[in-house]
Protein backbone atom coordinates (compact mmCIF):
# COMPACT_ATOMS: atom_id res chain seq x y z
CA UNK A 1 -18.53 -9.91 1.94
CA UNK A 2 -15.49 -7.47 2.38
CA UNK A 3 -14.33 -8.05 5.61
CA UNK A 4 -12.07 -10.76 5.17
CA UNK A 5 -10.22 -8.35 2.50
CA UNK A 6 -8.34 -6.64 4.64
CA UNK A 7 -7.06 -9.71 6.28
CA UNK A 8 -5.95 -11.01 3.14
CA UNK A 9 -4.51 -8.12 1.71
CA UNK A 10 -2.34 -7.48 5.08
CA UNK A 11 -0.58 -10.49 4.54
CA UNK A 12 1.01 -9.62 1.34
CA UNK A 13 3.62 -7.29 3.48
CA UNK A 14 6.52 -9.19 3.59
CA UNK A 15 5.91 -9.72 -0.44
CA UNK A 16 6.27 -5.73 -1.01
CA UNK A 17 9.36 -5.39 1.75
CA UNK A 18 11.04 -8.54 0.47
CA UNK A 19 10.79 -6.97 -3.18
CA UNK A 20 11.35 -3.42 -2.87
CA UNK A 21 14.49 -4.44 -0.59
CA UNK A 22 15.96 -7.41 -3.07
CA UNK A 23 15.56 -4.85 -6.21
CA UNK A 24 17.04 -1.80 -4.94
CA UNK A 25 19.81 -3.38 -2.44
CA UNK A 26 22.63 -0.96 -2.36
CA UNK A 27 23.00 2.56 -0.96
CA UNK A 28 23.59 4.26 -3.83
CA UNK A 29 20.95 7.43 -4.31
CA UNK A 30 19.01 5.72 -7.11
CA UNK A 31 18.48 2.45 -5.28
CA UNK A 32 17.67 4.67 -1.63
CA UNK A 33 15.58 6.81 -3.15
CA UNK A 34 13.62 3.71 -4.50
CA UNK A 35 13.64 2.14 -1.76
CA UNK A 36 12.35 5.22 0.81
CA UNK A 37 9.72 6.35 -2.00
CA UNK A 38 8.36 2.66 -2.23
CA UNK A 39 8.34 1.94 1.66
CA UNK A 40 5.93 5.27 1.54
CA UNK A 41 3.46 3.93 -0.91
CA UNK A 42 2.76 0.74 0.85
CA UNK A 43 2.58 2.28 4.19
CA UNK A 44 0.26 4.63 2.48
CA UNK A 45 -1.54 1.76 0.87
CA UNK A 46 -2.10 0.02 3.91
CA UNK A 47 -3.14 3.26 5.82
CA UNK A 48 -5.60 3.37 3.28
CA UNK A 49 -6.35 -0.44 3.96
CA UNK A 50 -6.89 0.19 7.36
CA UNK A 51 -9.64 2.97 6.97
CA UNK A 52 -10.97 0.36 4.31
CA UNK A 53 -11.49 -1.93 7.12
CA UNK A 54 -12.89 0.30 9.21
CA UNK A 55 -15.49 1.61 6.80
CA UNK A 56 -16.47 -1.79 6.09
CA UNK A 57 -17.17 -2.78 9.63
CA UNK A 58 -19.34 0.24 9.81
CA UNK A 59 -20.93 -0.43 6.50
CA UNK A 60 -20.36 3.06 5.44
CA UNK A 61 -20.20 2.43 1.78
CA UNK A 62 -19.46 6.25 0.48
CA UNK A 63 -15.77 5.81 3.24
CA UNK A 64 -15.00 2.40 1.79
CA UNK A 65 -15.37 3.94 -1.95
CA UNK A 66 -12.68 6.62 -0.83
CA UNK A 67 -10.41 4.27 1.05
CA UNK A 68 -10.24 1.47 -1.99
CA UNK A 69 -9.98 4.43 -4.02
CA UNK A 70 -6.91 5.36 -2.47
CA UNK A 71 -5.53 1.58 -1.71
CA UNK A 72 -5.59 1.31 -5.49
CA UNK A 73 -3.71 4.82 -6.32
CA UNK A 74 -1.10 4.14 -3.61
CA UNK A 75 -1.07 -0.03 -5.05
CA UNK A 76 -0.35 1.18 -8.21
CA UNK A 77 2.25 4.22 -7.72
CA UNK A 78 4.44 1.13 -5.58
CA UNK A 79 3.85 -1.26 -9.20
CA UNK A 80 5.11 1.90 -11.40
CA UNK A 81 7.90 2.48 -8.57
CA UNK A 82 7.45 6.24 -7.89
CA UNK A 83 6.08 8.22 -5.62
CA UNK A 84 3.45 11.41 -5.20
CA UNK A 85 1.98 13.84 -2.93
């Protein structure tokens, strides 16, 4: 039932780059630092897609509970605009 998730989910991309670069367009430190933190969080969330994917093709359910776990904590530090380690 999952599998086609990933898929789906890997084709919002150019949404998040065409966003996070068309609200935070200049160089000034604010906008940057926007910019580099929110880049993170979706390479982060689709890191944690990735292992998603991965766990479901194995049908290890316990892997796929940590990696959506973390798709959704990385999916919503990019919607609040900050980052964390």
């Amino acid at each position: 039932l999952v599998e086609g998730y990933p898929t789906q989910l890997r084709s919002y991309v150019p949404v998040f780059t065409a966003y996070t670069d068309s609200a935070f367009p200049t160089e000034i430190p604010t906008d940057k630092g926007l910019r580099v933190a929110l880049r993170y969080e979706v390479g982060r969330f689709f890191a944690s897609l990735e292992r998603f994917r991965q766990a479901a093709n194995r049908k290890s359910l316990d892997e796929a509970y940590v990696a959506y776990s973390d798709m959704s904590l990385h999916l919503d530090r990019y919607l609040r605009g900050r980052s964390e380690e």
